[in-house]
Protein backbone atom coordinates (compact mmCIF):
# COMPACT_ATOMS: atom_id res chain seq x y z
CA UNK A 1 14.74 -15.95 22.04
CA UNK A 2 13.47 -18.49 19.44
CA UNK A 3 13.04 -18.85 15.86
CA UNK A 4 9.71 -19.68 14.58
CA UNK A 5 9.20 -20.95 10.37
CA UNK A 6 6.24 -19.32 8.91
CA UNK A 7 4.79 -17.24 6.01
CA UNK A 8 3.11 -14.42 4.44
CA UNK A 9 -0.58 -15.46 3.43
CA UNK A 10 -0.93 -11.90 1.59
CA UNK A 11 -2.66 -10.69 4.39
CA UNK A 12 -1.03 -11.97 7.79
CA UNK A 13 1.80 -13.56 9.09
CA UNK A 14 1.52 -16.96 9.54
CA UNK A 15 3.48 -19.12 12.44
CA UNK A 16 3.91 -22.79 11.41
CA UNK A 17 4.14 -23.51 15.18
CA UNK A 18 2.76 -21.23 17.82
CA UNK A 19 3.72 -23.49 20.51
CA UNK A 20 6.67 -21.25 21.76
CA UNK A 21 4.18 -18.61 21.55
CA UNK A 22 3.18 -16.20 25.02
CA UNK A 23 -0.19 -13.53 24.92
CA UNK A 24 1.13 -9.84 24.42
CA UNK A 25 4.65 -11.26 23.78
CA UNK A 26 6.53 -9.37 21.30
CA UNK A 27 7.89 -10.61 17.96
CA UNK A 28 10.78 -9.71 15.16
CA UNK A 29 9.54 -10.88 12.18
CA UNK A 30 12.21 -11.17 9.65
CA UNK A 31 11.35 -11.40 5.81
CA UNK A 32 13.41 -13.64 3.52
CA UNK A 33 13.94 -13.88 0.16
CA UNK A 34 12.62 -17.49 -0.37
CA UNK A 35 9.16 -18.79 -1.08
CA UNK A 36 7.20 -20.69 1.33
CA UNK A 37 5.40 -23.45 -0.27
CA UNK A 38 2.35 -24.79 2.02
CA UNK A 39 1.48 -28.08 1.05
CA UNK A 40 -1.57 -28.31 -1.37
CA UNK A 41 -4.15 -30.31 1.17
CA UNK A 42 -2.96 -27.87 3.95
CA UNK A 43 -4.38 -25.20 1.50
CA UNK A 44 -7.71 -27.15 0.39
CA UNK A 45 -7.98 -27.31 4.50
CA UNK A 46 -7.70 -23.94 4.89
CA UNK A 47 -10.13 -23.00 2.42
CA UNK A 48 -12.64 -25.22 3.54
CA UNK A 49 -12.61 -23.85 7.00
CA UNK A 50 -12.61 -19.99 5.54
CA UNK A 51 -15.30 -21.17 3.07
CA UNK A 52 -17.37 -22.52 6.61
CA UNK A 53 -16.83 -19.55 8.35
CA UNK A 54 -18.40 -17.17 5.74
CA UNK A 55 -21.10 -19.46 5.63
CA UNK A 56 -21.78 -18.85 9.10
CA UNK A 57 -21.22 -15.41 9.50
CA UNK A 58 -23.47 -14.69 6.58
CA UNK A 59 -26.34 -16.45 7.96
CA UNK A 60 -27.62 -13.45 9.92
CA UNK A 61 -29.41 -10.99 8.20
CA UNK A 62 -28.42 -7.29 8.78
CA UNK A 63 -31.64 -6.41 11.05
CA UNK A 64 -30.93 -9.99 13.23
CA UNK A 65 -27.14 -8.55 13.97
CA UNK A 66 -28.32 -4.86 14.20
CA UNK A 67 -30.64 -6.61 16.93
CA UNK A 68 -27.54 -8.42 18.58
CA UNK A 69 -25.31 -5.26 18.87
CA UNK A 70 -28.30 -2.80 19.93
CA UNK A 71 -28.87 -6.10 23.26
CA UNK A 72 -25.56 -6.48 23.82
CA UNK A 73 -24.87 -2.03 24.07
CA UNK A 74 -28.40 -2.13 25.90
CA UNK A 75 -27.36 -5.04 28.72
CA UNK A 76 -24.12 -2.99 29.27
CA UNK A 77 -25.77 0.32 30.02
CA UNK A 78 -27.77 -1.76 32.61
CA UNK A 79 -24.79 -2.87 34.73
């Protein structure tokens, strides 16, 4: 068993180091009753990656990703 720092973002948990981390492997997650600051360039990071995301994701119009999800149902009903 090992004990991992992180924090609430107000939407997720967030592990400061995943490292010690395993796929499907189950976690306690404790809440305490201290704040976790995250350093103010960590945040400006973090919002410039979110902020580059959105951009991307919103570059498709609806009918392109309609198109994309109507291929990708149609190429799995052909297997």
């Amino acid at each position: 068993m090992v004990s991992v720092n992180g924090y609430f973002d107000g939407m997720a948990c967030i592990a400061t180091d995943t490292s010690q981390f395993r796929p499907n492997q189950r976690l306690v997650i404790t809440a305490l009753d201290e704040d976790f600051n995250v350093p103010a360039d960590v945040m400006e990071e973090r919002k410039q990656k979110l902020d580059k995301m959105k951009k991307f994701f919103g570059s498709l119009s609806h009918e392109e990703a309609e198109g994309i999800r109507n291929h990708r149902v149609n190429f799995k009903e052909r297997l």
